[in-house]
PDB file of N, CA and C in Angstrom:
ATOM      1  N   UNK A   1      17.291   4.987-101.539  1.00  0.00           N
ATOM      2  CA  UNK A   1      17.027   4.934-100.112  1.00  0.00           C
ATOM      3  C   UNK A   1      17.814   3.773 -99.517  1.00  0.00           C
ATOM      4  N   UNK A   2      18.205   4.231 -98.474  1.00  0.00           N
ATOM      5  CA  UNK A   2      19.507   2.958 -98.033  1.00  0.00           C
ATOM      6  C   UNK A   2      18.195   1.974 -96.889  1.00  0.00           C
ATOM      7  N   UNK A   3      18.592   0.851 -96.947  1.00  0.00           N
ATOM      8  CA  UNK A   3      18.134  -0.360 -95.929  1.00  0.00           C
ATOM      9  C   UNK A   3      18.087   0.415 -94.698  1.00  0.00           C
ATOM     10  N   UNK A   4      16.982   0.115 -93.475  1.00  0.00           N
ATOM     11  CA  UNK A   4      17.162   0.552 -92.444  1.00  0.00           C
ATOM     12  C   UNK A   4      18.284  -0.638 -91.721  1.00  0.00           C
ATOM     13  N   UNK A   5      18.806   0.274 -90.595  1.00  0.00           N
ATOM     14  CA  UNK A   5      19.794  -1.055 -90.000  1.00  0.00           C
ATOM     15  C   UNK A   5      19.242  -2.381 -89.451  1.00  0.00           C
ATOM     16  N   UNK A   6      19.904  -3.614 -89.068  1.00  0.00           N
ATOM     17  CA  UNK A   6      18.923  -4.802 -89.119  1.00  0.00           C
ATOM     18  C   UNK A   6      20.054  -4.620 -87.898  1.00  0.00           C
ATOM     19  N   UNK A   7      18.109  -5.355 -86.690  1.00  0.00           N
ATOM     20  CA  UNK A   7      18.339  -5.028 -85.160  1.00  0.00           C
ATOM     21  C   UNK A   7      18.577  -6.527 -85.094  1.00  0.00           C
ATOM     22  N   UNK A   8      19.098  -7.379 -84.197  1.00  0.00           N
ATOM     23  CA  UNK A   8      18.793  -8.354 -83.684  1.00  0.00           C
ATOM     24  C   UNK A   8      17.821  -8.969 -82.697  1.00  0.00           C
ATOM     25  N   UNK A   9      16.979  -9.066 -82.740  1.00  0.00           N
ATOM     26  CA  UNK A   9      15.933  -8.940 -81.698  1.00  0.00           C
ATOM     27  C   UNK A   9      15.290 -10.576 -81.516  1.00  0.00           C
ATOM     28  N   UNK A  10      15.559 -11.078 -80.506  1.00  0.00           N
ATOM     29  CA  UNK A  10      14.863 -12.793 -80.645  1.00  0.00           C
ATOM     30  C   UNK A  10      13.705 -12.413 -79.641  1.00  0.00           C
ATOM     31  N   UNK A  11      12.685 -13.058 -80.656  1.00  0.00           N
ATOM     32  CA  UNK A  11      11.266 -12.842 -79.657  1.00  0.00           C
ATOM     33  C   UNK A  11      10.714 -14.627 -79.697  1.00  0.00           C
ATOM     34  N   UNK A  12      11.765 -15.456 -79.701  1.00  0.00           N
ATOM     35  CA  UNK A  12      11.085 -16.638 -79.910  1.00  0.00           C
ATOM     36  C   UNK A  12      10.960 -17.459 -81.262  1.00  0.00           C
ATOM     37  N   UNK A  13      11.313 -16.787 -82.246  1.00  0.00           N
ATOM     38  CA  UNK A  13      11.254 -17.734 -83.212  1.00  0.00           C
ATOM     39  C   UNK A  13      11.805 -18.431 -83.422  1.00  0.00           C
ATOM     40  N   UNK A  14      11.428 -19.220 -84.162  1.00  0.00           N
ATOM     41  CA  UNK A  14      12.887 -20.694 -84.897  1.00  0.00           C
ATOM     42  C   UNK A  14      13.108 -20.108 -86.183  1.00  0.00           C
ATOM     43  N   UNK A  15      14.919 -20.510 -86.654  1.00  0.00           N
ATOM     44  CA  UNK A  15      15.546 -19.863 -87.493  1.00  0.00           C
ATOM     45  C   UNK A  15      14.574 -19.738 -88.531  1.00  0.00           C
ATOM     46  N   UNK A  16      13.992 -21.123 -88.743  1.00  0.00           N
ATOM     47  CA  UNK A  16      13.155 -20.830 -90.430  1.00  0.00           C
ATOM     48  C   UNK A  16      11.962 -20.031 -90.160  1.00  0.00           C
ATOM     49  N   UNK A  17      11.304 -19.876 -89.025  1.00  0.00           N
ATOM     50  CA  UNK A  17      10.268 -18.528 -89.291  1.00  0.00           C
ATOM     51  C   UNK A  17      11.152 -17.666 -89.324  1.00  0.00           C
ATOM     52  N   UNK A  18      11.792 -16.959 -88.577  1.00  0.00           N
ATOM     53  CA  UNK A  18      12.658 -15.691 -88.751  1.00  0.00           C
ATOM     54  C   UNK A  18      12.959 -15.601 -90.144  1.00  0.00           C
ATOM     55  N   UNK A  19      13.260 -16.736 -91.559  1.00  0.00           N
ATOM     56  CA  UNK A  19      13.829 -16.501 -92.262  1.00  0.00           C
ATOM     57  C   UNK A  19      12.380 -16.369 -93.272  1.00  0.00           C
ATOM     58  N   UNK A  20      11.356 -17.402 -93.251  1.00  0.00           N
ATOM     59  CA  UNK A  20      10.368 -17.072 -93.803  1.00  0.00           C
ATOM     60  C   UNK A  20       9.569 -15.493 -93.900  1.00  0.00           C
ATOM     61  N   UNK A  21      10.213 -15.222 -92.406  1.00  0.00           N
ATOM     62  CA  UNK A  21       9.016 -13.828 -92.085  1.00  0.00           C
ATOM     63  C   UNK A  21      10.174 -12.729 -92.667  1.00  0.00           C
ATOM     64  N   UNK A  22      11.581 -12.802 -92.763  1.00  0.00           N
ATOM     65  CA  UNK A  22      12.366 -11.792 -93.659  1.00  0.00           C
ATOM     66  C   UNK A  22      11.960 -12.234 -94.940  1.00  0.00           C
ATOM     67  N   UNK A  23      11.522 -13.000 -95.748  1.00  0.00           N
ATOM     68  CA  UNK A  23      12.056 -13.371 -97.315  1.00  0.00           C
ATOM     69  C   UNK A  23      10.611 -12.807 -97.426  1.00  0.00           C
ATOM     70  N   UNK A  24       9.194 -12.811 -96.662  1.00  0.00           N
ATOM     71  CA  UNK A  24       7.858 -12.326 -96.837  1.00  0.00           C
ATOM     72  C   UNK A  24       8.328 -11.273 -96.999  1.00  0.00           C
ATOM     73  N   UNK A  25       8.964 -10.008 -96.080  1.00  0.00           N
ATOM     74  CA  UNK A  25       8.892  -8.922 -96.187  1.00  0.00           C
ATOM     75  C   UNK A  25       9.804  -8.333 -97.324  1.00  0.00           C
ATOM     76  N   UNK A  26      10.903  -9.121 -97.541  1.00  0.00           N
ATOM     77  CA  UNK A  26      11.817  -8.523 -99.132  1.00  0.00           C
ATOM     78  C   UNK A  26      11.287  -8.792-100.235  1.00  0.00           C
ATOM     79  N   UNK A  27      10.029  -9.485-100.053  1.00  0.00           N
ATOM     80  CA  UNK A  27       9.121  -9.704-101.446  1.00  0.00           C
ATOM     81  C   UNK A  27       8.241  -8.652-101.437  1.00  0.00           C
ATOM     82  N   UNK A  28       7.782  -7.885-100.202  1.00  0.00           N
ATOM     83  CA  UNK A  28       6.609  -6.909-100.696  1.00  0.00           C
ATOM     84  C   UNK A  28       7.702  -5.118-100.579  1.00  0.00           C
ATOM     85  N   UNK A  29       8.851  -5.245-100.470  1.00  0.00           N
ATOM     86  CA  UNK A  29      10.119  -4.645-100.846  1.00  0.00           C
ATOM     87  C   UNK A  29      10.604  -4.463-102.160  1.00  0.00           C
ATOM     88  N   UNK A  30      10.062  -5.796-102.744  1.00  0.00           N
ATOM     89  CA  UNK A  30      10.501  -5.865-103.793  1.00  0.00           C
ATOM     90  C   UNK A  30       9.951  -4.699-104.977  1.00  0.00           C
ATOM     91  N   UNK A  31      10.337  -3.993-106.134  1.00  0.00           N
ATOM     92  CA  UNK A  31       9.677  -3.029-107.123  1.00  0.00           C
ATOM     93  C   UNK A  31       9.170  -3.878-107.863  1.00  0.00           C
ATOM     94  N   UNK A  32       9.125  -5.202-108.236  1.00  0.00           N
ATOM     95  CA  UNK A  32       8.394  -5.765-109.196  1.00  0.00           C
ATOM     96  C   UNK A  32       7.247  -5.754-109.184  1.00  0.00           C
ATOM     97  N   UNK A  33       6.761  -4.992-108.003  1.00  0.00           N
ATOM     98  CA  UNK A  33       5.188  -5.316-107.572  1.00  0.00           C
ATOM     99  C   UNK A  33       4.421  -3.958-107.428  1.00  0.00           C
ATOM    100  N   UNK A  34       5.113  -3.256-107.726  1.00  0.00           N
ATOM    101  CA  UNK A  34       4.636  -1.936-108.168  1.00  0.00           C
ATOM    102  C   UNK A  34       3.729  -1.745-108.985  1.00  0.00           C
ATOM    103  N   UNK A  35       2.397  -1.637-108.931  1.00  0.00           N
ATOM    104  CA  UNK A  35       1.247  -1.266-110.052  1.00  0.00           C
ATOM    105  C   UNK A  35       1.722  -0.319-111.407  1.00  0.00           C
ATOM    106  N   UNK A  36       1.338  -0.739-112.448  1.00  0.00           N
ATOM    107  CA  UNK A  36       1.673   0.384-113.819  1.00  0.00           C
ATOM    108  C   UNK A  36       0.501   0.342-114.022  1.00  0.00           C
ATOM    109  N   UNK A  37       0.619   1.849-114.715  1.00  0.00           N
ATOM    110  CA  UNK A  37      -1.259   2.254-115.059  1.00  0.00           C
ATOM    111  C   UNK A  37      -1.408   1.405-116.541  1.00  0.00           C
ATOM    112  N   UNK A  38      -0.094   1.418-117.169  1.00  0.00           N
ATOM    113  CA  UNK A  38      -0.337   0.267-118.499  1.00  0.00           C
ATOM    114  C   UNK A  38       0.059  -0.996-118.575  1.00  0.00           C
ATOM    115  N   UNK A  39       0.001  -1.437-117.152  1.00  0.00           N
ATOM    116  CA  UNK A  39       0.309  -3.049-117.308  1.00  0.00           C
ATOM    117  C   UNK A  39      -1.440  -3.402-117.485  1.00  0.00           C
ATOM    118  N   UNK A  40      -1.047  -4.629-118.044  1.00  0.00           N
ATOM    119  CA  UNK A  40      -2.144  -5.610-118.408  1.00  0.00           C
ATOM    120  C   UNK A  40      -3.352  -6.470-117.651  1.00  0.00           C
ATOM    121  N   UNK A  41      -4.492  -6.412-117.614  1.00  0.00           N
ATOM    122  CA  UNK A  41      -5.206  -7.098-116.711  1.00  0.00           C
ATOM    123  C   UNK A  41      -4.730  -8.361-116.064  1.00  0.00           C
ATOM    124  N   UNK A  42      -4.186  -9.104-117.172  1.00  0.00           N
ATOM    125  CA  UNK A  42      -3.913 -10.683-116.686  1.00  0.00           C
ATOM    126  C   UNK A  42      -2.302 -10.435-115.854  1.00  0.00           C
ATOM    127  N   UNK A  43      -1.359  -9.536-115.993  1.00  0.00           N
ATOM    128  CA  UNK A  43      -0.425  -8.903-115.153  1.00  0.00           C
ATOM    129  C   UNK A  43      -1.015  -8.536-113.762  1.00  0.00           C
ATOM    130  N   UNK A  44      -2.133  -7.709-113.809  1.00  0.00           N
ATOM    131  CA  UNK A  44      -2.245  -7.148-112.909  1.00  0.00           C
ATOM    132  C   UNK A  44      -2.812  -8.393-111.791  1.00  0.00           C
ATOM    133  N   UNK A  45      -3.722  -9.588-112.474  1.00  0.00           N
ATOM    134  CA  UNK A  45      -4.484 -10.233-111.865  1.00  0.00           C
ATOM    135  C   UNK A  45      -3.047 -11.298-111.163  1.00  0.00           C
ATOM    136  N   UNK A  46      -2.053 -11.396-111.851  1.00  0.00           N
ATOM    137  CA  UNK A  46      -0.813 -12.221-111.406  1.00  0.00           C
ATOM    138  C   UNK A  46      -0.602 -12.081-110.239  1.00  0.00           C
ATOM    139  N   UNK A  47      -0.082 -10.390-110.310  1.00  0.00           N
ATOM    140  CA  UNK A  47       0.460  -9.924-108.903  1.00  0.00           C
ATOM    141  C   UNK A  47      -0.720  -9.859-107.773  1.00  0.00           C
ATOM    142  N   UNK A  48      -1.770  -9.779-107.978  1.00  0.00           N
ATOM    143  CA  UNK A  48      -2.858 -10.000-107.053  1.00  0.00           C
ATOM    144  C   UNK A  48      -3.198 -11.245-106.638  1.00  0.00           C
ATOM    145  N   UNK A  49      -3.457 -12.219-107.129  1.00  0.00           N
ATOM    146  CA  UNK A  49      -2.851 -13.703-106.801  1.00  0.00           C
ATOM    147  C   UNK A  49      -1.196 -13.857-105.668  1.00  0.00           C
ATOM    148  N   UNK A  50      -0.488 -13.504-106.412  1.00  0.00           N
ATOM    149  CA  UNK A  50       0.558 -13.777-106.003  1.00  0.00           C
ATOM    150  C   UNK A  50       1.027 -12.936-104.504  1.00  0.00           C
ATOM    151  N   UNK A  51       0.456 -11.904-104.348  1.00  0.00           N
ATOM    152  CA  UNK A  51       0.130 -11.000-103.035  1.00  0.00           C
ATOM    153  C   UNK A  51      -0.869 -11.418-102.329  1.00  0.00           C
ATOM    154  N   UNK A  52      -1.799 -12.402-102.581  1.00  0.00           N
ATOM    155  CA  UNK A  52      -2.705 -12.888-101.736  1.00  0.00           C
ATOM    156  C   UNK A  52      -2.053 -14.426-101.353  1.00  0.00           C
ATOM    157  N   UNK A  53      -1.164 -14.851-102.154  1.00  0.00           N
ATOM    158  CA  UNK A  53      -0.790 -15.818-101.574  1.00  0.00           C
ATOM    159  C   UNK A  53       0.136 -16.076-100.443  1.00  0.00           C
ATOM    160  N   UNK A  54       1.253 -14.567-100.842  1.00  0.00           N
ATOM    161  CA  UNK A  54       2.014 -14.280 -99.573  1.00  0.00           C
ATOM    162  C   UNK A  54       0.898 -13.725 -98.613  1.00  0.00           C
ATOM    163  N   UNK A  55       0.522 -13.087 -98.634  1.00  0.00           N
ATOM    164  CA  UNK A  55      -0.409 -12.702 -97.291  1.00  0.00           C
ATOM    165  C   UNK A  55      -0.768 -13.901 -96.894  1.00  0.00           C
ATOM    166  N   UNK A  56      -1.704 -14.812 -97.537  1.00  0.00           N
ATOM    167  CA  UNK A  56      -1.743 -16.119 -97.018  1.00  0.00           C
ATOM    168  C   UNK A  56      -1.209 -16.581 -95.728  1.00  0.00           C
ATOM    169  N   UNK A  57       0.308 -16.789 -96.738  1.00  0.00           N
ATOM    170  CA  UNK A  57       1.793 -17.247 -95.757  1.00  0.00           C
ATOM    171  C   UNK A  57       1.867 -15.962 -94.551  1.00  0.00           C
ATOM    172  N   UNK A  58       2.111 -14.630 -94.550  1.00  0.00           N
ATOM    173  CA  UNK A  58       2.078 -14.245 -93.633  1.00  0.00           C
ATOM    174  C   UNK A  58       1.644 -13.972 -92.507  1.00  0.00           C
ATOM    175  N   UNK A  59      -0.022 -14.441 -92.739  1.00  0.00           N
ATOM    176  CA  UNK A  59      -1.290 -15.040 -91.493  1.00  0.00           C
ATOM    177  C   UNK A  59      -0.587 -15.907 -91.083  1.00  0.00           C
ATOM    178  N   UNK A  60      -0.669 -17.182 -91.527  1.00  0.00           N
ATOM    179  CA  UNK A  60      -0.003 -18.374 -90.833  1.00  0.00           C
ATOM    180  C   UNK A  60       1.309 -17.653 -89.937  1.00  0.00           C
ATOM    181  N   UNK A  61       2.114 -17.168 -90.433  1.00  0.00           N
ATOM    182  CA  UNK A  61       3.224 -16.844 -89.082  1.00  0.00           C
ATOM    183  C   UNK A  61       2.366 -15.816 -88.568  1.00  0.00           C
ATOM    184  N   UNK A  62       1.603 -15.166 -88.754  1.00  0.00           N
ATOM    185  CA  UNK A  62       1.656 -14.009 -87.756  1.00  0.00           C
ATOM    186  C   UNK A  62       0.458 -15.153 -86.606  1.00  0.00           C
ATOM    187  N   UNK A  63      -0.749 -15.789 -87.402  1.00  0.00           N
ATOM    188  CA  UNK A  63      -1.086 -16.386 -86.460  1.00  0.00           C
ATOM    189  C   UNK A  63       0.004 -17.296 -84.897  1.00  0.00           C
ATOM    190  N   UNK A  64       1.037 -17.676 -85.943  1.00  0.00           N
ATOM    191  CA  UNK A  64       1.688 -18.489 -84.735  1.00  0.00           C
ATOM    192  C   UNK A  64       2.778 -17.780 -84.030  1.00  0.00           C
ATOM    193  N   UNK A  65       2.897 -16.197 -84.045  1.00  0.00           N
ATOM    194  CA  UNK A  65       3.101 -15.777 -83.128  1.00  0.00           C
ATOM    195  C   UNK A  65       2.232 -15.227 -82.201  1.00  0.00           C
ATOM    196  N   UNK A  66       1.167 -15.136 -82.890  1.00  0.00           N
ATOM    197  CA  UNK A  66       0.047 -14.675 -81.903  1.00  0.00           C
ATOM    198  C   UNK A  66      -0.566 -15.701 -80.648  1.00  0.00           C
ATOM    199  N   UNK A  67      -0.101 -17.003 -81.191  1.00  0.00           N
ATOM    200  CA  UNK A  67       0.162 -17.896 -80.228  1.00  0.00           C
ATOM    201  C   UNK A  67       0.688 -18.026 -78.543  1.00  0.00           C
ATOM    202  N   UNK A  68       2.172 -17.523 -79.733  1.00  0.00           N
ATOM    203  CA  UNK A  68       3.170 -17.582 -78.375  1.00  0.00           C
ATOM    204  C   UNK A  68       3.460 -16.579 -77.777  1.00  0.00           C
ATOM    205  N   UNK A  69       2.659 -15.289 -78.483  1.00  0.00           N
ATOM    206  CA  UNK A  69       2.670 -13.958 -77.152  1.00  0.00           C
ATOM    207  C   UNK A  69       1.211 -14.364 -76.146  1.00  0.00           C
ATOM    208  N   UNK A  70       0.520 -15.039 -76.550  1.00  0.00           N
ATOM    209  CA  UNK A  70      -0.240 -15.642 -75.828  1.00  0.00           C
ATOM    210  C   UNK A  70       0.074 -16.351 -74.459  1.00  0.00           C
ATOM    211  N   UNK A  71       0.538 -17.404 -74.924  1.00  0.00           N
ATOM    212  CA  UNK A  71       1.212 -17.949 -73.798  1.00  0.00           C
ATOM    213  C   UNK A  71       2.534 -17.370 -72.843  1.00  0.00           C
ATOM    214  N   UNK A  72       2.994 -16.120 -73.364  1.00  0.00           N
ATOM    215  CA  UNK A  72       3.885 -15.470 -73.103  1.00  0.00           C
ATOM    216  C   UNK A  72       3.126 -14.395 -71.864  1.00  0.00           C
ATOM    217  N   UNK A  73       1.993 -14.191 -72.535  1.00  0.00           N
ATOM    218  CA  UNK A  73       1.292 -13.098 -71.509  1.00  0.00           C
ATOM    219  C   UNK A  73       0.331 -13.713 -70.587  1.00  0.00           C
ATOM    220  N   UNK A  74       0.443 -15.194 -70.891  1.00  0.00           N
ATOM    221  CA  UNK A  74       0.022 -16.413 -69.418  1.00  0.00           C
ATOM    222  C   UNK A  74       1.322 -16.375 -68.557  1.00  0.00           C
ATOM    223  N   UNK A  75       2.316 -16.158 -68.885  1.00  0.00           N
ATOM    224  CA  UNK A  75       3.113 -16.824 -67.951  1.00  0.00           C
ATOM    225  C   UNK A  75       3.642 -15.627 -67.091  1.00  0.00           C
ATOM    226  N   UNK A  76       3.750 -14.661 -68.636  1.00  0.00           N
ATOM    227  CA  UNK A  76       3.969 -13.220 -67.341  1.00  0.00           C
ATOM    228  C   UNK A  76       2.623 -12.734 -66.547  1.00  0.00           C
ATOM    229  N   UNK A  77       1.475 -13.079 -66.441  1.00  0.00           N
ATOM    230  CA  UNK A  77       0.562 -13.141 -65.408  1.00  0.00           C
ATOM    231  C   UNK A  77       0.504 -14.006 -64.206  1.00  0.00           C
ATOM    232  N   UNK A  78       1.125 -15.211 -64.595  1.00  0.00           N
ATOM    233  CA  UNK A  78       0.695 -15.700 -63.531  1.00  0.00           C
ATOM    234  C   UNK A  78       2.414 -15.548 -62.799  1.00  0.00           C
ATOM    235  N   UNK A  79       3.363 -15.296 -63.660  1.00  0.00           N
ATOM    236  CA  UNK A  79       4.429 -14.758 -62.553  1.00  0.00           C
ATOM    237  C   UNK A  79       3.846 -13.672 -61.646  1.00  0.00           C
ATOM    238  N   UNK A  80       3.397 -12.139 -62.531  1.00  0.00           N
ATOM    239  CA  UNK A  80       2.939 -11.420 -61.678  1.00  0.00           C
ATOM    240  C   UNK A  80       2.042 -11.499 -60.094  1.00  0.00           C
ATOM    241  N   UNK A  81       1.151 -12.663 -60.762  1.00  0.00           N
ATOM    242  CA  UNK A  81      -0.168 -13.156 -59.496  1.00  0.00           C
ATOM    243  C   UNK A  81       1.056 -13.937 -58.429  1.00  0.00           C
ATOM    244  N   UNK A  82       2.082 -14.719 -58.747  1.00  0.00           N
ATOM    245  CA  UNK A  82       2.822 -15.261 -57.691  1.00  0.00           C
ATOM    246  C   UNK A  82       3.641 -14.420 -57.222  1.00  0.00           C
ATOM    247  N   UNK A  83       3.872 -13.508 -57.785  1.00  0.00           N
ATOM    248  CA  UNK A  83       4.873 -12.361 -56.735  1.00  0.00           C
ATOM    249  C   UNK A  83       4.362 -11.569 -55.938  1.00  0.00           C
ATOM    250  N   UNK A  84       2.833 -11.175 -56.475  1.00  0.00           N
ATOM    251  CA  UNK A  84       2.107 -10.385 -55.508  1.00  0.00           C
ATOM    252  C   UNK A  84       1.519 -11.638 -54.351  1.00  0.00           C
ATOM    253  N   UNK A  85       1.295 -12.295 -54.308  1.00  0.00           N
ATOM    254  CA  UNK A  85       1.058 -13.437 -53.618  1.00  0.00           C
ATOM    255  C   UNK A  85       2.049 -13.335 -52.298  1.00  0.00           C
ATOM    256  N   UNK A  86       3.609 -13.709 -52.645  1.00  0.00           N
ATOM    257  CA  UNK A  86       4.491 -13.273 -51.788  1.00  0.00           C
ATOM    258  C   UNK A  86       4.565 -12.318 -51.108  1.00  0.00           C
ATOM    259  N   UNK A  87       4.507 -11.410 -51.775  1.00  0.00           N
ATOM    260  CA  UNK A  87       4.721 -10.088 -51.199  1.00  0.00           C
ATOM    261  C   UNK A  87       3.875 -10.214 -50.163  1.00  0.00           C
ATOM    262  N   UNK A  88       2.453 -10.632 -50.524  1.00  0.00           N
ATOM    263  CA  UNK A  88       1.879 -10.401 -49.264  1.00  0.00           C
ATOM    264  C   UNK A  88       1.766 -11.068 -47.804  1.00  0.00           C
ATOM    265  N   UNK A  89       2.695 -12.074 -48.421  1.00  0.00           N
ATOM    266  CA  UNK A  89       2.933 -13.439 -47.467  1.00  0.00           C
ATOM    267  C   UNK A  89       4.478 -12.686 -46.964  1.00  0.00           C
ATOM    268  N   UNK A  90       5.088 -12.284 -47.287  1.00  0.00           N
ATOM    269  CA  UNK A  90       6.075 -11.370 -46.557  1.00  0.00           C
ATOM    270  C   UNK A  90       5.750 -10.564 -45.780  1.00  0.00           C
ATOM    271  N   UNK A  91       4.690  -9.973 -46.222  1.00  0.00           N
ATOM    272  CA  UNK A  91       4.285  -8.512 -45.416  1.00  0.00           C
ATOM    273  C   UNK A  91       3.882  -8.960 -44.050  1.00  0.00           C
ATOM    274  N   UNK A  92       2.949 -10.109 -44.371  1.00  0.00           N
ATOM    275  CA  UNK A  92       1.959 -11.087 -43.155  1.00  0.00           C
ATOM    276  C   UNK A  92       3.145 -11.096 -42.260  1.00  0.00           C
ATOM    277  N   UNK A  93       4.397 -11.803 -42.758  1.00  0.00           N
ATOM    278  CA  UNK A  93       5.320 -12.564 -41.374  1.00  0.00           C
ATOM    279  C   UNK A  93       6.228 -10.916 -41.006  1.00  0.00           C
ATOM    280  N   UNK A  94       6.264  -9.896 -42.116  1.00  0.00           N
ATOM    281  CA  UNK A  94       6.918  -8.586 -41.306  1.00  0.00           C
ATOM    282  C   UNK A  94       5.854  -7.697 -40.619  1.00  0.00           C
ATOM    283  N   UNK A  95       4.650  -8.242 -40.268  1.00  0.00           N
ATOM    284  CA  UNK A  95       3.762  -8.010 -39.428  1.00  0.00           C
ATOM    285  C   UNK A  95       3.539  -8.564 -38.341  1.00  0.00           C
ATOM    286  N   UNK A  96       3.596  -9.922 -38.058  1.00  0.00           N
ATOM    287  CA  UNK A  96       3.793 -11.204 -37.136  1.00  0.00           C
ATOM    288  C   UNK A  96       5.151 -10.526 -36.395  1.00  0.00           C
ATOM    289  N   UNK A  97       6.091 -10.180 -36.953  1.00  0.00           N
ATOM    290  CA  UNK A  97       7.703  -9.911 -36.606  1.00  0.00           C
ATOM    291  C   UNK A  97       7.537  -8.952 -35.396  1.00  0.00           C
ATOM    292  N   UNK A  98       6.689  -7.836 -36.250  1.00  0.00           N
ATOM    293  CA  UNK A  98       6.964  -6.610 -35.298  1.00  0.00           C
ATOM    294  C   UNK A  98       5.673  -6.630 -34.252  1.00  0.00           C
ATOM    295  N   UNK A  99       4.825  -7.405 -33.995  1.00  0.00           N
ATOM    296  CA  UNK A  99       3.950  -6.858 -33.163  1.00  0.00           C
ATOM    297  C   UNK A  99       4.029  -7.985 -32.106  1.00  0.00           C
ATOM    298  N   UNK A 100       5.298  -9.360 -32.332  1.00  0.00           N
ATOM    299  CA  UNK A 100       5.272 -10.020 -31.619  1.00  0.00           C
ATOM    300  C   UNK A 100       7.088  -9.574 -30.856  1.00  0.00           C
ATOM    301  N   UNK A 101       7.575  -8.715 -31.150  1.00  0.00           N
ATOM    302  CA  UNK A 101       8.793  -8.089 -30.911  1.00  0.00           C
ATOM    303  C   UNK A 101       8.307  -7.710 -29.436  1.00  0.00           C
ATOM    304  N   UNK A 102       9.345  -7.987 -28.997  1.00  0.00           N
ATOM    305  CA  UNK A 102       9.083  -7.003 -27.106  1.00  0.00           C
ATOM    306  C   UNK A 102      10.003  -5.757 -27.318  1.00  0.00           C
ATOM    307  N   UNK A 103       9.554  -4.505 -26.914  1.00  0.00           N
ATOM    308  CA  UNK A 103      10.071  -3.635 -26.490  1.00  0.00           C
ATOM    309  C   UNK A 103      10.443  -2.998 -25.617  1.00  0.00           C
TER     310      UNK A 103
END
């Protein structure tokens, strides 16, 4: 199966999360981690450790993007609340305009 293509997409990270949050995902990519019905308990208990530890690591980033779409969806609100704000403060003076217009 070939790699899907790699998008460029910046949503905010700094290089080393971007690189942490690729090297997380080429580890659970990886076939070494593939269950065998005759691997060994203390094998099996490895990779279960060792998959709970990346998950671990991958809370921590996903928490701290969950952060900054946070504050991301503060700021695109309160842009929104200040544009509708305007608008209506436009509308007010293209109301003032026309009813104080002589015809």
């Amino acid at each position: 199966m070939e790699d899907e293509p790699q998008v460029d997409l910046n949503i905010g990270l700094a290089e080393e999360e971007r690189k942490d949050l690729e090297n997380m995902i080429g580890v659970f990519k990886d076939e070494k981690f593939s269950p065998s019905l005759n691997a060994a308990p203390e094998d099996l208990q490895k990779q279960i450790t060792f998959l709970r530890e990346k998950m671990t690591g991958m809370s921590v980033v996903l928490l701290d993007l969950d952060k900054k779409m946070r504050s991301l969806y503060e700021v695109i609100r309160l842009f929104y609340r200040k544009t509708e704000v305007m608008n209506e403060r436009i509308n007010d003076v293209i109301k003032l305009v026309k009813t104080d217009k002589p015809r």
